[in-house]
C-alpha atoms as a PDB file:
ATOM      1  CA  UNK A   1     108.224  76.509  65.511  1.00  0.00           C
ATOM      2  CA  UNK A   2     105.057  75.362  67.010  1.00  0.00           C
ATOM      3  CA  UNK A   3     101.301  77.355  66.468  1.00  0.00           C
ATOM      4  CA  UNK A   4     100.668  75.572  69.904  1.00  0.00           C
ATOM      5  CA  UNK A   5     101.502  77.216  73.067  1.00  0.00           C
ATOM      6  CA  UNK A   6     104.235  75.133  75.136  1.00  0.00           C
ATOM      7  CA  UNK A   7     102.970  74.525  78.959  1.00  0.00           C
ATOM      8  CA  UNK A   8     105.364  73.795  81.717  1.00  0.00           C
ATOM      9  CA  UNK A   9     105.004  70.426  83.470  1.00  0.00           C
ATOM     10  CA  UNK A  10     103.915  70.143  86.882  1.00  0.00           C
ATOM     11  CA  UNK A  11     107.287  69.910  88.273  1.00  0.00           C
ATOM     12  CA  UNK A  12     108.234  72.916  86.654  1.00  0.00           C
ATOM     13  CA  UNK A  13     107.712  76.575  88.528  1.00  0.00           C
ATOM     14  CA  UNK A  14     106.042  79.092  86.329  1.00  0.00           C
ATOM     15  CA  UNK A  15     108.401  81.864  84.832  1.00  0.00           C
ATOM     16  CA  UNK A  16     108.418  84.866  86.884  1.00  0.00           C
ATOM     17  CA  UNK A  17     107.672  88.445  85.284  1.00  0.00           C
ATOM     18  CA  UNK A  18     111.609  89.187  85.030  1.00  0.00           C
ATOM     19  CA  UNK A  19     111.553  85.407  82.762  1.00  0.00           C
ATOM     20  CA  UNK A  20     108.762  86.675  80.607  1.00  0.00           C
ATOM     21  CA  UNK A  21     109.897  87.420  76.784  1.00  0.00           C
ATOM     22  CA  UNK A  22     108.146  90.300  75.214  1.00  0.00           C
ATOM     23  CA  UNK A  23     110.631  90.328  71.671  1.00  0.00           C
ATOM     24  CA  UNK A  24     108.706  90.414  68.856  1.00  0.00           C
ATOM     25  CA  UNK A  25     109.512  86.665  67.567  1.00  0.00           C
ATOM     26  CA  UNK A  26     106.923  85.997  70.945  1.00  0.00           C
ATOM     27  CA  UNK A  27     103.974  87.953  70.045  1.00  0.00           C
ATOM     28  CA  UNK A  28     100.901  86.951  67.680  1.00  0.00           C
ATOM     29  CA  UNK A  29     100.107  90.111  66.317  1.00  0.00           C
ATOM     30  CA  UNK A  30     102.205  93.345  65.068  1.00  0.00           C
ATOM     31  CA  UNK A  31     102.915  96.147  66.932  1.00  0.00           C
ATOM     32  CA  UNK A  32     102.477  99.688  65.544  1.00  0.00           C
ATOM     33  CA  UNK A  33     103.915 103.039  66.955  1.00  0.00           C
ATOM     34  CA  UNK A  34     101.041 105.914  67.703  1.00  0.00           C
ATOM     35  CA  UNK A  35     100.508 108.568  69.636  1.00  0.00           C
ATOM     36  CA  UNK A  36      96.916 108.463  70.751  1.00  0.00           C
ATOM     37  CA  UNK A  37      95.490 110.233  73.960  1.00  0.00           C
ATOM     38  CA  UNK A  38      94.170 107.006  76.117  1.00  0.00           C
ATOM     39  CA  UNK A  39      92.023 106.762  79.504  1.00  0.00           C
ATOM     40  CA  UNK A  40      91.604 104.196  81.601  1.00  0.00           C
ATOM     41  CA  UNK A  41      90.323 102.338  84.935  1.00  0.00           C
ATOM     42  CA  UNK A  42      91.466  99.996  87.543  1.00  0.00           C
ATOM     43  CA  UNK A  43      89.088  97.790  87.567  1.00  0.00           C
ATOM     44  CA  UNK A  44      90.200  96.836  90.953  1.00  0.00           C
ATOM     45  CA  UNK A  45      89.572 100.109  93.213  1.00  0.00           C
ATOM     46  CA  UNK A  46      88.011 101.798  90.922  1.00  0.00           C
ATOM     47  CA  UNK A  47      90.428 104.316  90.075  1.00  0.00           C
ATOM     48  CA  UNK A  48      90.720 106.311  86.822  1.00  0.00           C
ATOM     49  CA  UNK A  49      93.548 108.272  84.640  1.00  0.00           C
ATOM     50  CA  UNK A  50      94.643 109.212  81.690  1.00  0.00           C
ATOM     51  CA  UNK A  51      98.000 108.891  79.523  1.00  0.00           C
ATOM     52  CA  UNK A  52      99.691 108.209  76.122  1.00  0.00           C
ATOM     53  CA  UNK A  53      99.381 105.153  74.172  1.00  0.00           C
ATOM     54  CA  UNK A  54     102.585 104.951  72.473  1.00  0.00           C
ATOM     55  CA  UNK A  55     102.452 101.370  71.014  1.00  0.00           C
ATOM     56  CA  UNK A  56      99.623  99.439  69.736  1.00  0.00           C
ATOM     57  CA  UNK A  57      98.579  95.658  68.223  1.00  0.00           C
ATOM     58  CA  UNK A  58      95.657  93.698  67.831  1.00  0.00           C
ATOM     59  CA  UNK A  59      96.670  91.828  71.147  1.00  0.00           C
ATOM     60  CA  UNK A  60      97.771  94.755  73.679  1.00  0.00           C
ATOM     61  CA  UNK A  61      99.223  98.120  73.912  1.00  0.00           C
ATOM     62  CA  UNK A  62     102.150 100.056  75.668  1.00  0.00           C
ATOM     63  CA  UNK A  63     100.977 103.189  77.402  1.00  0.00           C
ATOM     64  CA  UNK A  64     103.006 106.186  79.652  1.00  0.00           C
ATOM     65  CA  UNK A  65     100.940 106.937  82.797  1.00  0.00           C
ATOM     66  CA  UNK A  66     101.574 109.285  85.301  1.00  0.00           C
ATOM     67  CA  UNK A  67     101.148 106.551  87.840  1.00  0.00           C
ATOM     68  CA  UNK A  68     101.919 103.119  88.288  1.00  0.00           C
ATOM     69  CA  UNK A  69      99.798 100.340  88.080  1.00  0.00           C
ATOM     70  CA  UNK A  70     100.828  96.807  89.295  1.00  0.00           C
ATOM     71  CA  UNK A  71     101.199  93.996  87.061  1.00  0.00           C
ATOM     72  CA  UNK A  72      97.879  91.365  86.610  1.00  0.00           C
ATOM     73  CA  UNK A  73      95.414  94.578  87.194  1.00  0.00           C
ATOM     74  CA  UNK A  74      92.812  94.312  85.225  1.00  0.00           C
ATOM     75  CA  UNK A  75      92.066  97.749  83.509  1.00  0.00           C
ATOM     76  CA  UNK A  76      89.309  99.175  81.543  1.00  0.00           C
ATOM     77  CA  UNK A  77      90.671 101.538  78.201  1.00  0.00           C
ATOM     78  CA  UNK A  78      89.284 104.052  76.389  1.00  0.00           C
ATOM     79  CA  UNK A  79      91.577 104.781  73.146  1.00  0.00           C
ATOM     80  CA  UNK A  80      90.302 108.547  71.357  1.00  0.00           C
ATOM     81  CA  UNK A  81      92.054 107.762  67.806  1.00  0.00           C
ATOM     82  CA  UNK A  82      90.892 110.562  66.129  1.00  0.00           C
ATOM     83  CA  UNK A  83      88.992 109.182  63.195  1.00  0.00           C
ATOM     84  CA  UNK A  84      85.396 110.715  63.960  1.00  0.00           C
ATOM     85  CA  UNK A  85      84.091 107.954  66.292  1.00  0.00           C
ATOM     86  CA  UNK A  86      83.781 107.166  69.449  1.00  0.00           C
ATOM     87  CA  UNK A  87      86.974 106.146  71.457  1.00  0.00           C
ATOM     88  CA  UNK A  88      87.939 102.435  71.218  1.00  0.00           C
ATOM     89  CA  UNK A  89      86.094 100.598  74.324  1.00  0.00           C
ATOM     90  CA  UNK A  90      88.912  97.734  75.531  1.00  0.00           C
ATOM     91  CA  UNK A  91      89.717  95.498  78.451  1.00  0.00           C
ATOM     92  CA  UNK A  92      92.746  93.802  79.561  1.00  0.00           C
ATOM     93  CA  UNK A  93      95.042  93.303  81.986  1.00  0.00           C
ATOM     94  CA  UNK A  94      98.613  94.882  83.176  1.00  0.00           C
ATOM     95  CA  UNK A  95     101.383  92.618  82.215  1.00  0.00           C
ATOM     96  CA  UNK A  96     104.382  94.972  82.830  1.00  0.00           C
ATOM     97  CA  UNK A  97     104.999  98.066  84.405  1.00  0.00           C
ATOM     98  CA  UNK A  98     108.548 100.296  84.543  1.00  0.00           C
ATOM     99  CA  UNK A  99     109.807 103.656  85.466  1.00  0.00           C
ATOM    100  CA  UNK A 100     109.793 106.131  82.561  1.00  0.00           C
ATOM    101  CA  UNK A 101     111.901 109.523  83.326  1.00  0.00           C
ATOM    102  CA  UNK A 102     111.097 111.216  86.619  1.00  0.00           C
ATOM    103  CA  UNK A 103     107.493 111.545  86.485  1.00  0.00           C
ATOM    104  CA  UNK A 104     105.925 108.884  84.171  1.00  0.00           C
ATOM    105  CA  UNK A 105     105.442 105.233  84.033  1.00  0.00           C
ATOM    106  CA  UNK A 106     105.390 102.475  80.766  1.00  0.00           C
ATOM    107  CA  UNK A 107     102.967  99.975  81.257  1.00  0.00           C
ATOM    108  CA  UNK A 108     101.877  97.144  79.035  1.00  0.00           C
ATOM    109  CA  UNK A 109      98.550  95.541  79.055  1.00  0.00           C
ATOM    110  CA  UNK A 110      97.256  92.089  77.065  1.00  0.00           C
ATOM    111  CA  UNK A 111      93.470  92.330  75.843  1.00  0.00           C
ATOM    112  CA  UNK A 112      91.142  89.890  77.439  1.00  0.00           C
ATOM    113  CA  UNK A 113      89.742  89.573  74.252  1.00  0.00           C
ATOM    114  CA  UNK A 114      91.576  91.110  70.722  1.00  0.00           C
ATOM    115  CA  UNK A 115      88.925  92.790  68.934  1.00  0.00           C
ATOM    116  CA  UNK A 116      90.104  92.581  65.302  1.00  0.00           C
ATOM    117  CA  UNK A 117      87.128  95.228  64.459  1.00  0.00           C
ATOM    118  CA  UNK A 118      88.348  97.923  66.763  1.00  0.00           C
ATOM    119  CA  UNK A 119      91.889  97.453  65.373  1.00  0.00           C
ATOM    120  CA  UNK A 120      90.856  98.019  61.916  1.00  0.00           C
ATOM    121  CA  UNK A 121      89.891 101.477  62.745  1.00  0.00           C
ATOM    122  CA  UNK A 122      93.539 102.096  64.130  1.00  0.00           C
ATOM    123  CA  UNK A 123      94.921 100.329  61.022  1.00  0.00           C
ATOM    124  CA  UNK A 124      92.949 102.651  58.209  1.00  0.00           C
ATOM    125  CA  UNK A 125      93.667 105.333  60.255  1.00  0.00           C
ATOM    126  CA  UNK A 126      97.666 104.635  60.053  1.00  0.00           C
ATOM    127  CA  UNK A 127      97.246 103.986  56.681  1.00  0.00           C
ATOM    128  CA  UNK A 128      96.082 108.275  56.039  1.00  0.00           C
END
């Protein structure tokens, strides 16, 4: 297994979102199962909203929205974990969106940027 990431030749047409793998063997960092309220912002048209974030790792999250958001968005978080500071300030963008029951919506977004500081606090807080 290689720590590099494998490119695709010229020739070769990039994977579409239905080729993506999102297993666990294909991720850098853990994922952790929470239940933290999360709001966020499109940072394309400004919009705003709030939902669950049900899944969390240094590199991303899953969240349920009550509206869908399309896939390469880039989005503005703000993750309230309950430990007695302020929310958890991230960016990233959509890489995944599905229907989730009649009224809600899964989405997954990548960080721009993991910030292994801000996951501590979600880590120690798991730990309790």
């Amino acid at each position: 297994m290689s720590l590099y990431p494998r490119f695709k030749s010229d020739g070769q047409k990039a994977a579409d979102a239905k080729e993506v793998k999102t297993s666990s063997e294909q991720r850098m960092f853990s994922r952790f199962r929470v239940n933290f309220p999360v709001r966020f912002r499109n940072l394309n048209v400004g919009r705003r909203g709030e939902g669950l974030c049900t899944d969390i790792g240094a590199g991303g999250v899953s969240m349920e929205l009550h509206q869908d958001i399309e896939p390469r968005t880039p989005v503005e978080m703000w993750l309230d974990i309950a430990d007695g500071f302020e929310p958890i300030n991230l960016r990233g963008r959509v890489v995944w969106s599905r229907k989730y029951g009649s009224e809600s919506n899964r989405t997954g977004v990548v960080f721009d940027c993991p910030r292994l500081i801000a996951f501590s606090r979600v880590l120690k807080l798991l730990r309790k």
